[in-house]
N, C-alpha and C. Protein backbone atom coordinates (compact mmCIF):
# COMPACT_ATOMS: atom_id res chain seq x y z
N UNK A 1 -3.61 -168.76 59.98
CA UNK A 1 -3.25 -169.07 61.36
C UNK A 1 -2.88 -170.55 61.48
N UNK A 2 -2.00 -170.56 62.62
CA UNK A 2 -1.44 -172.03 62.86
C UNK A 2 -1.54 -172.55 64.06
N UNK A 3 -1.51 -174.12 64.35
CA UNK A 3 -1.82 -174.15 66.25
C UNK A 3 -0.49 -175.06 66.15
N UNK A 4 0.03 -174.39 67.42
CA UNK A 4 0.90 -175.06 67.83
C UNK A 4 1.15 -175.67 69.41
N UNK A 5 1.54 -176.68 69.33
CA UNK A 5 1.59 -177.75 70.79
C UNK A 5 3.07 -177.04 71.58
N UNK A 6 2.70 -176.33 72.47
CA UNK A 6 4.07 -176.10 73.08
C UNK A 6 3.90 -177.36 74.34
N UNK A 7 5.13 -177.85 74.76
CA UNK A 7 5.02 -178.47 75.75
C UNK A 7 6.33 -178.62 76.43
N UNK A 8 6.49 -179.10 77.92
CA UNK A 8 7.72 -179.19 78.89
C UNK A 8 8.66 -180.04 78.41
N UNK A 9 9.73 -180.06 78.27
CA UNK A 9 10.71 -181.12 77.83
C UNK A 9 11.24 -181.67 79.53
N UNK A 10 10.58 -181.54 80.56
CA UNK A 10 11.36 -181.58 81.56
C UNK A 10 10.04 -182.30 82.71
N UNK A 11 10.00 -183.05 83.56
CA UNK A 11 9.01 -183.17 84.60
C UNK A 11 9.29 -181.63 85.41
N UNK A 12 7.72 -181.44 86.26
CA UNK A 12 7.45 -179.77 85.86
C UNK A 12 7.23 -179.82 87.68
N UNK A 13 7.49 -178.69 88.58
CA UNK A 13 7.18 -178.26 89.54
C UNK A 13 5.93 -178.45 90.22
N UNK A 14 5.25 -177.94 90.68
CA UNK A 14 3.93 -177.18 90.88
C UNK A 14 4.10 -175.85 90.84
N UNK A 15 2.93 -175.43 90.19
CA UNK A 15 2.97 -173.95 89.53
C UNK A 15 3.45 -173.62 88.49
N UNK A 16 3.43 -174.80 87.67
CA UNK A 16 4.22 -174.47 86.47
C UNK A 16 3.09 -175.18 84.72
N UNK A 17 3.39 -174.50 84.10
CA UNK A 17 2.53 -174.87 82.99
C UNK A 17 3.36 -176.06 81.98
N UNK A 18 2.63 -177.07 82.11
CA UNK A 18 3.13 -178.25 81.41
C UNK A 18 2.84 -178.63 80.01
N UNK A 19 1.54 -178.50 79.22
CA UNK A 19 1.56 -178.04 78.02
C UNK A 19 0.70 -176.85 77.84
N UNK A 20 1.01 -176.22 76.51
CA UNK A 20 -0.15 -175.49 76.39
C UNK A 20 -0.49 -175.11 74.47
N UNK A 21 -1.53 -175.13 73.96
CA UNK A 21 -1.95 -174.57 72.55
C UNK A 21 -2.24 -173.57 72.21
N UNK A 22 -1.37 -173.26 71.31
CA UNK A 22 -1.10 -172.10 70.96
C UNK A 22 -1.36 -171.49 69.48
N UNK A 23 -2.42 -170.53 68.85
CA UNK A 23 -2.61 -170.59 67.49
C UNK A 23 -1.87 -169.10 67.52
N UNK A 24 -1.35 -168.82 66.42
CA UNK A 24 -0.68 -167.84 66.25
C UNK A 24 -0.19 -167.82 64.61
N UNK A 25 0.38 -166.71 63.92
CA UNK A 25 0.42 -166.90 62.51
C UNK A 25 1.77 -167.87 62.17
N UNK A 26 2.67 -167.76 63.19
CA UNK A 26 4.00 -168.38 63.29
C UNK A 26 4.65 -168.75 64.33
N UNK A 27 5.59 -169.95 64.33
CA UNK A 27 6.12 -170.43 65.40
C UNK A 27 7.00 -169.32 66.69
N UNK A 28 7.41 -168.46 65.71
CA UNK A 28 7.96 -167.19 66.25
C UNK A 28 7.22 -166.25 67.34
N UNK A 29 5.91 -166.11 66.64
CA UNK A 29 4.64 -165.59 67.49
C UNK A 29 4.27 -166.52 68.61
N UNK A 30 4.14 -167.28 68.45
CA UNK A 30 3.74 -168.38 69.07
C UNK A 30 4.40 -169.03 70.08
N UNK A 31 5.72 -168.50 70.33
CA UNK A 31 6.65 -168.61 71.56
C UNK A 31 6.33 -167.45 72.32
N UNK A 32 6.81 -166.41 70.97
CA UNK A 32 6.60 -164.95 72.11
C UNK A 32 5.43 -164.79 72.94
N UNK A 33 3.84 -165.44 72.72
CA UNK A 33 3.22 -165.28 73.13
C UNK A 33 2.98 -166.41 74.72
N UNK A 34 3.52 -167.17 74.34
CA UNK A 34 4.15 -168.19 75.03
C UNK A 34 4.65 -167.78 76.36
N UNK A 35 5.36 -167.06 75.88
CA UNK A 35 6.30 -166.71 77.03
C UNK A 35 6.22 -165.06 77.85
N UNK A 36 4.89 -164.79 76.86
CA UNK A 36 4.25 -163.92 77.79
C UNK A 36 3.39 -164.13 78.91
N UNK A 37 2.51 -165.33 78.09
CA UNK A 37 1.72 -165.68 78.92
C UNK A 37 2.63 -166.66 80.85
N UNK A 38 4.15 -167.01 80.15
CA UNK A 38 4.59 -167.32 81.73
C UNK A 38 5.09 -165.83 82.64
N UNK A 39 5.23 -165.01 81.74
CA UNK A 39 5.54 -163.78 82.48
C UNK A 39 4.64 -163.38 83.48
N UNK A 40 3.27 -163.42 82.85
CA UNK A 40 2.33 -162.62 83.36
C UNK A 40 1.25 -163.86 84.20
N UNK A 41 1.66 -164.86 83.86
CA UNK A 41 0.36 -165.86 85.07
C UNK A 41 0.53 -165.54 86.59
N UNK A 42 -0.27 -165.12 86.91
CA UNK A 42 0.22 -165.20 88.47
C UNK A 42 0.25 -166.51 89.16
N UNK A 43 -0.73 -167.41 88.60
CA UNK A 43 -0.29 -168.61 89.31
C UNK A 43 1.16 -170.06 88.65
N UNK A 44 1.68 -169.19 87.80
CA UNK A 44 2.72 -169.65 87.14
C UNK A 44 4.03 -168.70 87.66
N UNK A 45 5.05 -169.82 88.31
CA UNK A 45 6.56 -169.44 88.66
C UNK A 45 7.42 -170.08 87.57
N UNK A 46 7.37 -169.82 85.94
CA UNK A 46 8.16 -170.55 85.30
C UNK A 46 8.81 -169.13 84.29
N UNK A 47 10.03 -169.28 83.38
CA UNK A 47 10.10 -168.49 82.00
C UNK A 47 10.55 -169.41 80.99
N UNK A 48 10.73 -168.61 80.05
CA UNK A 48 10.74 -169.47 78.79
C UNK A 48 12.46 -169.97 78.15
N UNK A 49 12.48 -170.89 78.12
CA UNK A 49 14.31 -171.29 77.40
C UNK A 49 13.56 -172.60 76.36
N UNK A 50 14.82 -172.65 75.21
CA UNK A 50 13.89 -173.37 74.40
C UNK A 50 14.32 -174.32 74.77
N UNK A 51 15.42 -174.72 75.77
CA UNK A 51 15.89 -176.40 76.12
C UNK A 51 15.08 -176.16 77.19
N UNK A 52 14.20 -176.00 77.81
CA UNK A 52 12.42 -176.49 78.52
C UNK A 52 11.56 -176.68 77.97
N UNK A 53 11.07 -176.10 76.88
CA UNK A 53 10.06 -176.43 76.17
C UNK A 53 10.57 -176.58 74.71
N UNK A 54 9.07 -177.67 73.72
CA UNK A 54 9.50 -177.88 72.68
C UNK A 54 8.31 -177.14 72.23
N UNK A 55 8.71 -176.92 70.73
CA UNK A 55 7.22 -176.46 69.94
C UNK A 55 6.68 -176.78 68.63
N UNK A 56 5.65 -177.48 68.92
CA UNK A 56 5.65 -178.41 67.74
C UNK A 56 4.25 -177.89 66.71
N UNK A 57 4.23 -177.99 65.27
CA UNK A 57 3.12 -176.91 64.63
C UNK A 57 2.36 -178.47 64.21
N UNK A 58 1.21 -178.48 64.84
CA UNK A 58 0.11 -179.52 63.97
C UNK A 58 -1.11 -179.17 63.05
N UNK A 59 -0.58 -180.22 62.25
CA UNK A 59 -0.33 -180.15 60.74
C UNK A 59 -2.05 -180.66 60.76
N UNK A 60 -3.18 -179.56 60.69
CA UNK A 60 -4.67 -180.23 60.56
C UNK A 60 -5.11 -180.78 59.21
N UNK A 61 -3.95 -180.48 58.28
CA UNK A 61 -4.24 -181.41 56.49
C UNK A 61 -4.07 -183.11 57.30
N UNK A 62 -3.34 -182.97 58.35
CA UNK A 62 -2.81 -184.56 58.39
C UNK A 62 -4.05 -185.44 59.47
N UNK A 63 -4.55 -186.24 59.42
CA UNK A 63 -5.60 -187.25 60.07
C UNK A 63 -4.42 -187.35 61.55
N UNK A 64 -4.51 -186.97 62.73
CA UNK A 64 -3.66 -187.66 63.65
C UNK A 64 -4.00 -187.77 65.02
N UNK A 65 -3.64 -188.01 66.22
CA UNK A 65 -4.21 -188.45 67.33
C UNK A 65 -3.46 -187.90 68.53
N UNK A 66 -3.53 -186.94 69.04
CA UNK A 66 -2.25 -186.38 70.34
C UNK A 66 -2.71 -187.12 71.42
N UNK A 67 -1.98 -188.11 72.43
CA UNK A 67 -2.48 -188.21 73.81
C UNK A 67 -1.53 -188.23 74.51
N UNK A 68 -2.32 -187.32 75.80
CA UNK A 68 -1.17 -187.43 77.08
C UNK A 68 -1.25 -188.56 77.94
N UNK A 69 -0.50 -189.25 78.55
CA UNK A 69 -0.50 -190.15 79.07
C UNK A 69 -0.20 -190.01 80.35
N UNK A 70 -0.97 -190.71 81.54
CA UNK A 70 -0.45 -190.60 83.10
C UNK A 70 0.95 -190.55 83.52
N UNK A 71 1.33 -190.17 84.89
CA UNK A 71 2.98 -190.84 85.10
C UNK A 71 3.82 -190.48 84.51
N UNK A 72 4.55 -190.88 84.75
CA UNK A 72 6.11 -190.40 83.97
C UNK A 72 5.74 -189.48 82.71
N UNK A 73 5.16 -189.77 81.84
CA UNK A 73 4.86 -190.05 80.45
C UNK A 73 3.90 -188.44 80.38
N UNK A 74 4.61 -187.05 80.92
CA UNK A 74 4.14 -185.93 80.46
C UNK A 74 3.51 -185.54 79.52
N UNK A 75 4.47 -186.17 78.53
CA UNK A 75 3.51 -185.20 77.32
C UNK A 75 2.83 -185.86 75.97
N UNK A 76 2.36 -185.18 75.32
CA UNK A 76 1.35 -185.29 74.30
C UNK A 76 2.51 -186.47 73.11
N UNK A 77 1.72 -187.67 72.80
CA UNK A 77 2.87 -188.09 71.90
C UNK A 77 1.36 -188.67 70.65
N UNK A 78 1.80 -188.99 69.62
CA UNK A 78 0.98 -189.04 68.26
C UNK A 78 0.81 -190.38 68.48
N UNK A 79 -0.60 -191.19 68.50
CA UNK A 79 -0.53 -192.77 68.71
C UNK A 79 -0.47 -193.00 67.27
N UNK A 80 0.78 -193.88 67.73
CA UNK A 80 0.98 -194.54 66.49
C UNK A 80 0.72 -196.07 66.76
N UNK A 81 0.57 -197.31 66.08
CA UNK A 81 0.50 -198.50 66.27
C UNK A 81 1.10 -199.27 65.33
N UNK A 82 2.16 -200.29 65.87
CA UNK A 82 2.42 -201.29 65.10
C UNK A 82 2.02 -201.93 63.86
N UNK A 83 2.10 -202.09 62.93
CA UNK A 83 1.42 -203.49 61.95
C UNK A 83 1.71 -205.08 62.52
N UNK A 84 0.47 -205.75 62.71
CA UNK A 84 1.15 -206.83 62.83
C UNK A 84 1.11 -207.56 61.86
């Protein structure tokens, strides 16, 4: 099994699902299920196109850090930091 970060490529409504994690055996699964789950939310008015959402598979061999950030700044990005 694999987890994958689906998330909005777009600033999002109300009533709409902005990210969500998803484990599934494949990225393939892992949309479809995706996009069941916007079918069927009742408190979700959204469907699935892949220019709205992205889907990204994280990689748990790799040490890394997802944060969402307030404001503008929707979605989940990997902190990375400078060298100084």
């Amino acid at each position: 099994m694999n987890i994958y970060l689906i998330q909005s490529t777009d600033c999002l409504m109300d009533q709409a699902i902005q990210n969500a994690i998803v484990v599934a055996r494949n990225r393939n699964i892992a949309i479809k299920k995706f996009s069941k789950e916007l079918r069927n939310n009742p408190y979700c008015h959204q469907s699935y196109r892949s220019t709205w959402f992205s889907c990204r598979k994280i990689n748990l061999n790799k040490p890394q850090m997802l944060i969402q950030y307030g404001g503008d700044t929707w979605q989940f990005d990997e902190v990375k930091y400078e060298q100084e």
